[in-house]
C-alpha atoms as a PDB file:
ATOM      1  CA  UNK A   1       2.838 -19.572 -18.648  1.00  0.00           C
ATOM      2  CA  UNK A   2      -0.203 -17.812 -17.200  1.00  0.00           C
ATOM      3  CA  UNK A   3       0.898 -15.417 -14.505  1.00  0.00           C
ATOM      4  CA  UNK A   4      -2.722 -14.560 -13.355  1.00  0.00           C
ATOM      5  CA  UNK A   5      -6.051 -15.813 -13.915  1.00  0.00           C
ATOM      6  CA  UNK A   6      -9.490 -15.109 -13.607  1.00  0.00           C
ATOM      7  CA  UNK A   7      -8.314 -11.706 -11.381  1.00  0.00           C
ATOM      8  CA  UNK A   8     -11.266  -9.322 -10.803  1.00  0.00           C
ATOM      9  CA  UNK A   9      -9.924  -6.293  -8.748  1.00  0.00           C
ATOM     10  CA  UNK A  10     -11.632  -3.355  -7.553  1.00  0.00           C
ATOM     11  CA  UNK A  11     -10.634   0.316  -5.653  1.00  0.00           C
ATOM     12  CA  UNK A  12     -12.857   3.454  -5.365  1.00  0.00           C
ATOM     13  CA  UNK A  13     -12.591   6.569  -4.611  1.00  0.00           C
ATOM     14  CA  UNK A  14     -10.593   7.064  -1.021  1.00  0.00           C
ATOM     15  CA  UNK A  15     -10.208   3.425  -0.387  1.00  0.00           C
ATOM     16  CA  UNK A  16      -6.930   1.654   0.272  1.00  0.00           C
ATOM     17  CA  UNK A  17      -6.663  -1.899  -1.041  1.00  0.00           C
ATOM     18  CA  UNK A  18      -4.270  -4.190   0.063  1.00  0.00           C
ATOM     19  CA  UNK A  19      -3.134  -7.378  -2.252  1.00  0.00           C
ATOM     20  CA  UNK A  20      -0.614 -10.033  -0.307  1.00  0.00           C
ATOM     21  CA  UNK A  21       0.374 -13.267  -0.645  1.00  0.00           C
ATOM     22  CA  UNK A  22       3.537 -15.226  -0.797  1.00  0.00           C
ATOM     23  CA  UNK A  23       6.683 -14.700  -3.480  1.00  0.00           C
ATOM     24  CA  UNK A  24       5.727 -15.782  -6.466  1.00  0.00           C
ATOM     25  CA  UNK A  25       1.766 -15.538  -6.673  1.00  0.00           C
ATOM     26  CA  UNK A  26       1.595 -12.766  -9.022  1.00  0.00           C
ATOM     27  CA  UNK A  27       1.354  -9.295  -6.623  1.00  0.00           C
ATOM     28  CA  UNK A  28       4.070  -7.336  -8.453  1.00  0.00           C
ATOM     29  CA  UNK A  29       3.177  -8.555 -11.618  1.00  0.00           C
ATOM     30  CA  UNK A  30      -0.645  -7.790 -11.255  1.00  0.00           C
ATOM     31  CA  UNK A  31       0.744  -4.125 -10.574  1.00  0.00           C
ATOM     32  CA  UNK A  32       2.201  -3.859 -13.428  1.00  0.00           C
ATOM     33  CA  UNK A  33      -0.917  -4.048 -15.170  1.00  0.00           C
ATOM     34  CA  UNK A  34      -2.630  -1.103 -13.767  1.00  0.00           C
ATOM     35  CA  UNK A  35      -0.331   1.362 -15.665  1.00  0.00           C
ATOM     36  CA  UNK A  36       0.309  -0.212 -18.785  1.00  0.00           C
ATOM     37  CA  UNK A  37       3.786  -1.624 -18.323  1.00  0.00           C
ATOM     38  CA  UNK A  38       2.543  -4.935 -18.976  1.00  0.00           C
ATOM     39  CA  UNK A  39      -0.638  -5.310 -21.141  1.00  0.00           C
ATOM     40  CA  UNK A  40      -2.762  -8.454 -20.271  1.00  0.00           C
ATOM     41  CA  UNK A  41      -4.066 -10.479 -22.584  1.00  0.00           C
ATOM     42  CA  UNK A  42      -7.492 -11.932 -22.144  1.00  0.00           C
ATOM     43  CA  UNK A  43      -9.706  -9.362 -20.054  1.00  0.00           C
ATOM     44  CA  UNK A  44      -9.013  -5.469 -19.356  1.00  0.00           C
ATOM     45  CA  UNK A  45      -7.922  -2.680 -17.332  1.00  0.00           C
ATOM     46  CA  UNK A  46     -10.524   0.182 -16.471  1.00  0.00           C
ATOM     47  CA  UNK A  47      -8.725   3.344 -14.749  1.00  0.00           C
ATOM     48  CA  UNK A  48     -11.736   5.633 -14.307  1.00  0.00           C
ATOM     49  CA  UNK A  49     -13.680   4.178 -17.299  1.00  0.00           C
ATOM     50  CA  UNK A  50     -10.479   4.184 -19.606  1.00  0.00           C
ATOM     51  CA  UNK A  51      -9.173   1.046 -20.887  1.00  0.00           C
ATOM     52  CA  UNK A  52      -5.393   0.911 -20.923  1.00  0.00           C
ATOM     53  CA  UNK A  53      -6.157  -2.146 -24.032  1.00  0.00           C
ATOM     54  CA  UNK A  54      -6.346   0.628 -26.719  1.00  0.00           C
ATOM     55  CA  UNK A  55      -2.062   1.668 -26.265  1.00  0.00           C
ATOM     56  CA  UNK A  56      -3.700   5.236 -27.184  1.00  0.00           C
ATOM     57  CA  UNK A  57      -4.888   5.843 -23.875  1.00  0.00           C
ATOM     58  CA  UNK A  58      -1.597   5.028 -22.030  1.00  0.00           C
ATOM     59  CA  UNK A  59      -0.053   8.207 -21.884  1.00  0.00           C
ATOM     60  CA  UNK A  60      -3.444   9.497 -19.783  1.00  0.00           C
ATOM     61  CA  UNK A  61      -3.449   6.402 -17.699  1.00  0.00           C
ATOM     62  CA  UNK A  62      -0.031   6.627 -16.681  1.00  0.00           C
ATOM     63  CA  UNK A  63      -0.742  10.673 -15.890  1.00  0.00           C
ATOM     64  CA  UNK A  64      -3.602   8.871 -13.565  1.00  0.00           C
ATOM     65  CA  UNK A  65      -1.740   6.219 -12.079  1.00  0.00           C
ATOM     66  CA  UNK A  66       1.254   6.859  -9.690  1.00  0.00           C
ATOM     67  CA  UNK A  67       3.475   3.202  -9.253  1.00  0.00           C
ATOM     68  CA  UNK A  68       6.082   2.972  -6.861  1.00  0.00           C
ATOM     69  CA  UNK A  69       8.474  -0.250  -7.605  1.00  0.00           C
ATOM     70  CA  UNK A  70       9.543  -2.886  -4.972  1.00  0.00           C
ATOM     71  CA  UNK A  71      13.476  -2.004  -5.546  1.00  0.00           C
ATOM     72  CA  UNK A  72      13.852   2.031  -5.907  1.00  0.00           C
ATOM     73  CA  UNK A  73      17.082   1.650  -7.969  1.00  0.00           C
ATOM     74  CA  UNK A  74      14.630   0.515 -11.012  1.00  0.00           C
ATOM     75  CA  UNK A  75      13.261   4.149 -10.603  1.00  0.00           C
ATOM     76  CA  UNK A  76      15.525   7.007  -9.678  1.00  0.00           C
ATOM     77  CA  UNK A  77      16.910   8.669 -13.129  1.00  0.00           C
ATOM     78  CA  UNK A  78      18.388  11.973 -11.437  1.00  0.00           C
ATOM     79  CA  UNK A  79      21.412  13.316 -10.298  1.00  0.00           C
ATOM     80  CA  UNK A  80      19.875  14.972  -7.067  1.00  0.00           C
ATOM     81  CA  UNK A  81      16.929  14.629  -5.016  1.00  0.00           C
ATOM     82  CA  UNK A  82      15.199  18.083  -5.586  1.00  0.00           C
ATOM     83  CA  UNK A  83      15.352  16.881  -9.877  1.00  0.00           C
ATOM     84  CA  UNK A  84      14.112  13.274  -9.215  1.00  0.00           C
ATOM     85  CA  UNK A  85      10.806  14.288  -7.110  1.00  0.00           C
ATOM     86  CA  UNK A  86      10.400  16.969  -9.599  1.00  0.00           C
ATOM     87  CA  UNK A  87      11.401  14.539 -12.756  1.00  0.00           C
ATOM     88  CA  UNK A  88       7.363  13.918 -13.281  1.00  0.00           C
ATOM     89  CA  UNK A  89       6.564  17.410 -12.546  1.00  0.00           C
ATOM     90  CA  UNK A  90       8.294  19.106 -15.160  1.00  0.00           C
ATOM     91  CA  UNK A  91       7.242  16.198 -17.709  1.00  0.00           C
ATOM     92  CA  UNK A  92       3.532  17.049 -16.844  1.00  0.00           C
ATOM     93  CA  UNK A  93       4.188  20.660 -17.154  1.00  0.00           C
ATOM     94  CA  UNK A  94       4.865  22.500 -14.312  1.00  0.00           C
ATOM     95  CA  UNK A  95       6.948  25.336 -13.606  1.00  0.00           C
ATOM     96  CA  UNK A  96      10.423  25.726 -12.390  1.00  0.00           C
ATOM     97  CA  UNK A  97       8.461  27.514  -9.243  1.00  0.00           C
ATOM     98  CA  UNK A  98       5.756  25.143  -8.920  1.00  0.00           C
ATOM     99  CA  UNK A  99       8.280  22.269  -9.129  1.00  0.00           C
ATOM    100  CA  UNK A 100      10.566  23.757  -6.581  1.00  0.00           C
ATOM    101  CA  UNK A 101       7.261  24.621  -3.945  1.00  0.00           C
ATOM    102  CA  UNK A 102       6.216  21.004  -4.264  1.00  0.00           C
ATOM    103  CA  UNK A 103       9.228  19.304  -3.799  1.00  0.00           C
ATOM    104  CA  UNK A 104       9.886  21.553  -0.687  1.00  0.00           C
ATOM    105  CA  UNK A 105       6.349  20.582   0.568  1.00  0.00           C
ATOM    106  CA  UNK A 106       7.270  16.589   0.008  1.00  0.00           C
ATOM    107  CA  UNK A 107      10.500  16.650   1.905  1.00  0.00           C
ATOM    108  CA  UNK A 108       9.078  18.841   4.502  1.00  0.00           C
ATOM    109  CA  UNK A 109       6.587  16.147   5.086  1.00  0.00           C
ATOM    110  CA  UNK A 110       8.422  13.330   5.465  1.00  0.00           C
ATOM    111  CA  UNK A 111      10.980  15.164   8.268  1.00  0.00           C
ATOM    112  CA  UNK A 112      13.977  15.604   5.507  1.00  0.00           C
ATOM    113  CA  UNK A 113      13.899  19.295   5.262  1.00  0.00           C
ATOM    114  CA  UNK A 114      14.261  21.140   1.550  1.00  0.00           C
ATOM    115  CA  UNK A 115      17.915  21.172   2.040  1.00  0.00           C
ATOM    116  CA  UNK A 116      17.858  17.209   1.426  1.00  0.00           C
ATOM    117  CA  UNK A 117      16.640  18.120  -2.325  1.00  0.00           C
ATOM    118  CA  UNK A 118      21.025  18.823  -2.533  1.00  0.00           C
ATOM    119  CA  UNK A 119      21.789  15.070  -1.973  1.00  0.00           C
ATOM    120  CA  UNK A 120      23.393  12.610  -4.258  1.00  0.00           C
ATOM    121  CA  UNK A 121      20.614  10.027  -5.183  1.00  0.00           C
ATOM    122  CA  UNK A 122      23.920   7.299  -5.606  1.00  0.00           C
ATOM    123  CA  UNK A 123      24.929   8.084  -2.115  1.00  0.00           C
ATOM    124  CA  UNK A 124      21.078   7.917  -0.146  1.00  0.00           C
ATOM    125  CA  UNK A 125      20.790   4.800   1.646  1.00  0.00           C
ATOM    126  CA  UNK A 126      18.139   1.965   0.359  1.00  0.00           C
ATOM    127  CA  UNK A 127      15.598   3.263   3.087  1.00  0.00           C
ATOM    128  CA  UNK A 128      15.997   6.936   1.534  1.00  0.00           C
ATOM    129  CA  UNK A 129      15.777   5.758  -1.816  1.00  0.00           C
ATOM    130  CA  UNK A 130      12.335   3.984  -1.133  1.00  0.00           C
ATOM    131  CA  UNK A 131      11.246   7.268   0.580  1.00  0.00           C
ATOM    132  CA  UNK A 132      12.650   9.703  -2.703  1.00  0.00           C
ATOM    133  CA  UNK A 133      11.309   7.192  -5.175  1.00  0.00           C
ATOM    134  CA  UNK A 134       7.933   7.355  -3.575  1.00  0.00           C
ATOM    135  CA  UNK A 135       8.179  11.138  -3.002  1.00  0.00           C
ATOM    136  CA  UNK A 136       8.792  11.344  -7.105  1.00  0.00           C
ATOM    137  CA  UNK A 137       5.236   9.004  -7.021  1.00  0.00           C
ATOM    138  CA  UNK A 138       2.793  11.356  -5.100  1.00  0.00           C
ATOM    139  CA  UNK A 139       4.598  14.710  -5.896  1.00  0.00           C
ATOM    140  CA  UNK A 140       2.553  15.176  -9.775  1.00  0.00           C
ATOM    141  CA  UNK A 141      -0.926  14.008  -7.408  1.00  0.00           C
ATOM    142  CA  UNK A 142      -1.837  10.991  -9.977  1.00  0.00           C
ATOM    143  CA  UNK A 143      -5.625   9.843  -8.759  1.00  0.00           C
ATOM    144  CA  UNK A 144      -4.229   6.247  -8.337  1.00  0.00           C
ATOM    145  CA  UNK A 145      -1.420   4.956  -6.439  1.00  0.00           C
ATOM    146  CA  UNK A 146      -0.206   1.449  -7.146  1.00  0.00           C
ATOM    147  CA  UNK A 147       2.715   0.379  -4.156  1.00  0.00           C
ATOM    148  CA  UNK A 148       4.837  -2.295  -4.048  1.00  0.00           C
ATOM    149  CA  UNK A 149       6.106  -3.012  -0.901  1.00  0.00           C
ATOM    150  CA  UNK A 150       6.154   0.978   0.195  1.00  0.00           C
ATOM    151  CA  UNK A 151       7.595   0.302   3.556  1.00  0.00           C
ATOM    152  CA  UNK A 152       9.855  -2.371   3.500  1.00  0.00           C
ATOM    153  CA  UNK A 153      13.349  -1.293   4.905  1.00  0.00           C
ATOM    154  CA  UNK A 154      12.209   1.635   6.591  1.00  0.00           C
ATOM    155  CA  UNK A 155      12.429   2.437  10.534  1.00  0.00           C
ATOM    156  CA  UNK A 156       9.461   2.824  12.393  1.00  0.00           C
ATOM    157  CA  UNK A 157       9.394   6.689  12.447  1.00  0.00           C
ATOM    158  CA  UNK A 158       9.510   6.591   8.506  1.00  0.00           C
ATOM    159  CA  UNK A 159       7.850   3.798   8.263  1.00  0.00           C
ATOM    160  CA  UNK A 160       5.129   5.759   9.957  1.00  0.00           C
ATOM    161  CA  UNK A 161       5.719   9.110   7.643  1.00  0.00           C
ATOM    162  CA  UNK A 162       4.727   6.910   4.659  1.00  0.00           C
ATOM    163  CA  UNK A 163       1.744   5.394   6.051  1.00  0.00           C
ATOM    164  CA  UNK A 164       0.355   8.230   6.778  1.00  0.00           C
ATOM    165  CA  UNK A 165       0.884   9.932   3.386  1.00  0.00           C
ATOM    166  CA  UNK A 166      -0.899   6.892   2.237  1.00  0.00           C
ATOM    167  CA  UNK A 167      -4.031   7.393   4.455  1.00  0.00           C
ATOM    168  CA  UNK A 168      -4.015  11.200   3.767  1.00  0.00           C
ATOM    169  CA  UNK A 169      -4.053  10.390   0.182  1.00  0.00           C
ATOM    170  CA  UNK A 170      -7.018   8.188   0.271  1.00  0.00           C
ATOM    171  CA  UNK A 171      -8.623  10.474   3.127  1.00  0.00           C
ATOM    172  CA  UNK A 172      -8.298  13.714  -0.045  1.00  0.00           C
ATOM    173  CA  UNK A 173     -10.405  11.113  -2.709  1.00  0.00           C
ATOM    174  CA  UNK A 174      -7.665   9.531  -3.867  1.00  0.00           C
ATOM    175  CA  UNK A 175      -7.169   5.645  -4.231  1.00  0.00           C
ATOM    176  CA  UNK A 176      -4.096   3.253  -3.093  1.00  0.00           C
ATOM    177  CA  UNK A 177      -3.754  -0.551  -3.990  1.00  0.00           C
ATOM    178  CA  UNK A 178      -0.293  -1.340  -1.606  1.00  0.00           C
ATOM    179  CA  UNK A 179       1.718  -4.210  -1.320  1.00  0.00           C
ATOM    180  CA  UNK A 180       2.756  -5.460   1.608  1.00  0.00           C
ATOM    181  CA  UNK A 181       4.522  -8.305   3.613  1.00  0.00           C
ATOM    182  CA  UNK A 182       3.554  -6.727   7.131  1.00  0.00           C
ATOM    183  CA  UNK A 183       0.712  -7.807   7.608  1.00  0.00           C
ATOM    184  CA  UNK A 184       0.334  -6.006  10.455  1.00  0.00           C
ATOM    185  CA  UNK A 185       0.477  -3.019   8.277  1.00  0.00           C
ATOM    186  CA  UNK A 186      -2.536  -4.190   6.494  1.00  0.00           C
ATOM    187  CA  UNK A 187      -4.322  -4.518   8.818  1.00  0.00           C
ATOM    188  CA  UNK A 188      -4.295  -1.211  10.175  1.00  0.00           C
ATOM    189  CA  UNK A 189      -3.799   0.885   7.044  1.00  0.00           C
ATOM    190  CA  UNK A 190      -6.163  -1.352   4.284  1.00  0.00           C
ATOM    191  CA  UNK A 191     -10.083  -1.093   3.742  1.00  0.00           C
ATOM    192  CA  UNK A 192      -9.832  -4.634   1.715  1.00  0.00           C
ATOM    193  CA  UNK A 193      -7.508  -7.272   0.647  1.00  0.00           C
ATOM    194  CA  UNK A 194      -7.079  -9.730  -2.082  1.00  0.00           C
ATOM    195  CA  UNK A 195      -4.888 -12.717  -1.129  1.00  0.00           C
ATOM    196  CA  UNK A 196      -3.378 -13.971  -4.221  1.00  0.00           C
ATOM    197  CA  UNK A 197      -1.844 -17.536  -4.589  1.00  0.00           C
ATOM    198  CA  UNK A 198      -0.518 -18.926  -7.660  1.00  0.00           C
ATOM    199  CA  UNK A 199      -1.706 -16.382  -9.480  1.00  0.00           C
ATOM    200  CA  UNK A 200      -5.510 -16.442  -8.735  1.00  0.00           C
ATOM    201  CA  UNK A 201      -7.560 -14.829  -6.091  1.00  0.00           C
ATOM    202  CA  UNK A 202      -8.107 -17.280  -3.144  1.00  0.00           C
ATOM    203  CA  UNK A 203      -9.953 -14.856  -0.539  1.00  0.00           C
ATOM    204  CA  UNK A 204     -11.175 -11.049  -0.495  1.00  0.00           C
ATOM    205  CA  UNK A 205     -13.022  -8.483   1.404  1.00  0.00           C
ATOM    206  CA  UNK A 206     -13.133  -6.468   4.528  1.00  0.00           C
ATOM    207  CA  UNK A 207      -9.404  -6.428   5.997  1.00  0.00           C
ATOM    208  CA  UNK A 208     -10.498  -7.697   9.472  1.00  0.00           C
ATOM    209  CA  UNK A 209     -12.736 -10.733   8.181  1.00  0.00           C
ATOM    210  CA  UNK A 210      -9.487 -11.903   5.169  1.00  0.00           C
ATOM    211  CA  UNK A 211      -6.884 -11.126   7.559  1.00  0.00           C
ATOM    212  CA  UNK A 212      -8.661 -13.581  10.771  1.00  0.00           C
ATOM    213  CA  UNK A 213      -8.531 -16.548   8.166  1.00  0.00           C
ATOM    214  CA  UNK A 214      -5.455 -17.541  10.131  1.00  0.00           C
ATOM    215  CA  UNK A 215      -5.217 -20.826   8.781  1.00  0.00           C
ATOM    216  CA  UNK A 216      -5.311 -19.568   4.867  1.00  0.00           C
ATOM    217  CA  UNK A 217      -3.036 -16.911   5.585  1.00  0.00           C
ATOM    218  CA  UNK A 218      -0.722 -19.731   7.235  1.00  0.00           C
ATOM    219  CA  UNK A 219      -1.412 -22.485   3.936  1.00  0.00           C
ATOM    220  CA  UNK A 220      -0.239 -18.936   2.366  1.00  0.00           C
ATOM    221  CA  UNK A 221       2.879 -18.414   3.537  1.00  0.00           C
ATOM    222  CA  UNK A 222       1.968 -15.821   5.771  1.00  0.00           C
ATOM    223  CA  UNK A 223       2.084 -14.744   9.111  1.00  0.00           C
ATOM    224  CA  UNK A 224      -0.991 -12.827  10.275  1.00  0.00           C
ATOM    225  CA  UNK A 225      -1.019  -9.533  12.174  1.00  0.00           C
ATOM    226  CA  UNK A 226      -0.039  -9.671  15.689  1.00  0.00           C
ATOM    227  CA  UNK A 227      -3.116  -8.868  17.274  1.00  0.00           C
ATOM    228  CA  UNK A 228      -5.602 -11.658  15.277  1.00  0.00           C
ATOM    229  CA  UNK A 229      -2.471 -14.419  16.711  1.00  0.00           C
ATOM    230  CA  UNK A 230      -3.412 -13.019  19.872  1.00  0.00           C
ATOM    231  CA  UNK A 231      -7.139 -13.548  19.148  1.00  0.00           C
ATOM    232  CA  UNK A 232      -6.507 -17.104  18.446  1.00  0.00           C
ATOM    233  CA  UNK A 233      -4.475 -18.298  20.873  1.00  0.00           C
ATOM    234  CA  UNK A 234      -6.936 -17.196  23.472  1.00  0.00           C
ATOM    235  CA  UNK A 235      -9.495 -18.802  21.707  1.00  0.00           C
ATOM    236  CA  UNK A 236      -7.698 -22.383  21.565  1.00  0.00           C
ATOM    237  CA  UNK A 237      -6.882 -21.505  25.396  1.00  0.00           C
ATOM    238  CA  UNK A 238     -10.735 -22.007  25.727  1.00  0.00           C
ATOM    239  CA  UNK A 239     -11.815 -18.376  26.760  1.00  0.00           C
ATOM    240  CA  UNK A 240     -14.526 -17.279  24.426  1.00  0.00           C
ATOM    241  CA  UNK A 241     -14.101 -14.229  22.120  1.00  0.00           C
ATOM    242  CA  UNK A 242     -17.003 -12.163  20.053  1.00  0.00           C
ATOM    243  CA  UNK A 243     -16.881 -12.350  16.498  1.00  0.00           C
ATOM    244  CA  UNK A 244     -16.549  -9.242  15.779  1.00  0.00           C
ATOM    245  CA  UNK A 245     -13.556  -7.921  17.255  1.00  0.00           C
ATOM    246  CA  UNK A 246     -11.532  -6.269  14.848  1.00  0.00           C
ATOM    247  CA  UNK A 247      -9.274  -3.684  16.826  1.00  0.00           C
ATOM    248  CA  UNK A 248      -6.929  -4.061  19.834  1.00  0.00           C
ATOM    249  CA  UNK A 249      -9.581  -1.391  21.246  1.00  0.00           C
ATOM    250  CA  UNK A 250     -12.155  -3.788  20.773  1.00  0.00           C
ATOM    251  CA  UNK A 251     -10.517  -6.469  22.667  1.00  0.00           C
ATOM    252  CA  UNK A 252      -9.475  -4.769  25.963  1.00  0.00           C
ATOM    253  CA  UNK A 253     -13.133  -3.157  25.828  1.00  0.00           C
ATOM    254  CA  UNK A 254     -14.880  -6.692  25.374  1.00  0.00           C
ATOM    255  CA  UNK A 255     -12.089  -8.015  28.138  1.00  0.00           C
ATOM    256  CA  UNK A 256     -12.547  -5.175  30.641  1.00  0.00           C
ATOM    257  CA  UNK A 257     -16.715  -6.393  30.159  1.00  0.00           C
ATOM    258  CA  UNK A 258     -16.507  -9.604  30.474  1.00  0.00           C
ATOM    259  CA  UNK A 259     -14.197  -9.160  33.747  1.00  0.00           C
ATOM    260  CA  UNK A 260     -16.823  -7.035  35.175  1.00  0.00           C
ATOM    261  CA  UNK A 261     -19.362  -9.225  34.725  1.00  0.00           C
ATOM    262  CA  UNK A 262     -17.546 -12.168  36.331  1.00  0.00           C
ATOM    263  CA  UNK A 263     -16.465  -9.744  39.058  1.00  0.00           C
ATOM    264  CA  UNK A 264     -19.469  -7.905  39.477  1.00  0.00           C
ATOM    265  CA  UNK A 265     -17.581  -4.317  39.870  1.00  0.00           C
ATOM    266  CA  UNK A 266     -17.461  -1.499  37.288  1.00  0.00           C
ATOM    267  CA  UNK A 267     -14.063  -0.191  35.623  1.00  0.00           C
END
């Protein structure tokens, strides 16, 4: 059975790429590929130049690449917090100190306070386990992060702790390729998305112009973001909306206008 075909994926430097589509089209499996835990057969894997097809380069490409599994049980090795987020570190080489300053730094960030470093990892909940396991990810600073699903679970405030670890890690010249269900969540956070189905590309480019393809994304599976459902229903309501508008800004700015115009005031 071919799992993917003819998939041509890009990320640069400080872009975050968003891949979605519905269960089954290949998304978790594609990820797999980008750090050598599944080796494809026809075509090849560049990270930075280096192809992951000669098995000598893996151990550098996996230094590079950061992947965060959809279920955080497949991940977490360690007894406690502090030794999972610091289970990379001390395989790459860092010192006891250096280990302990980062791990501090990570839990500080995401609101947990260095104290949580003493917790059972069998006793965290799932939502804490997706936040350690990613933690573990980012906390050796690999040049690529591949997510799967990085938020799912998660309440908004944490939800929101993540994301912006995300955008602060592209925003440093880093790069991110995330999976998500929310589309809502791509939309704000991604530069690009691929929509896979079945295995194959069916639509790619700017977030805005893949994600207002309402009626792929529904023959998908999937339920687009809020705010582009909001764009079409107005439209099928017969009032006329610009192109162009990409951003809940952009709509109550282009609204407010076109109000003024028919009213003939200024607000």
């Amino acid at each position: 059975v071919q799992a993917l075909k003819n998939v041509n994926i890009y990320v640069d430097r400080g872009e975050i790429v968003g891949i979605v589509g519905p269960s089954g089209s290949g998304k978790s499996t594609l990820l797999q590929h980008f750090n050598g835990l599944l080796l494809q057969q026809n075509g090849d894997v560049l990270i930075n130049g280096v192809s992951i097809s000669d098995y000598s380069n893996i151990k550098d490409v996996r230094r590079k690449v950061g992947l965060l599994f959809q279920n955080p049980e497949d991940q977490i090795f360690e007894k406690y917090v502090g030794d999972e987020i610091a289970y990379a570190l001390f395989n790459f080489g860092y010192s006891k100190e250096d280990a302990r300053e980062r791990v501090r730094e990570l839990l500080n960030k995401v609101g947990y306070g260095f104290e949580f470093k003493n917790r059972l990892t069998k006793e965290l909940s799932g939502g804490e386990k997706r936040i350690v396991s990613f933690l573990s990810v980012i906390a050796y600073k690999p040049e690529l992060l591949v997510l799967d699903e990085p938020t799912v679970g998660l309440d908004n405030f944490y939800r929101q702790k993540i994301l912006n670890l995300i955008n602060e890690w592209a925003y440093n010249g880093n790069s991110v390729i995330m999976v998500s269900h929310n589309m809502d969540e791509v939309f704000k956070t991604c530069h690009r998305v691929y929509l896979l189905n079945n295995g194959s590309v069916v639509a790619h480019g700017k977030t805005e112009e893949v994600l207002m393809k309402t009626t792929l994304l529904l023959d998908s599976g999937l339920t687009p973001p809020d705010f582009i459902m909001l764009i079409s229903s107005l439209k099928q309501r017969g009032i006329r909306i610009k192109d162009d508008i990409y951003s809940e800004e952009d709509l109550v700015n282009y609204v407010v206008d076109q109000i003024s115009r028919v009213k003939g005031i200024s607000l």
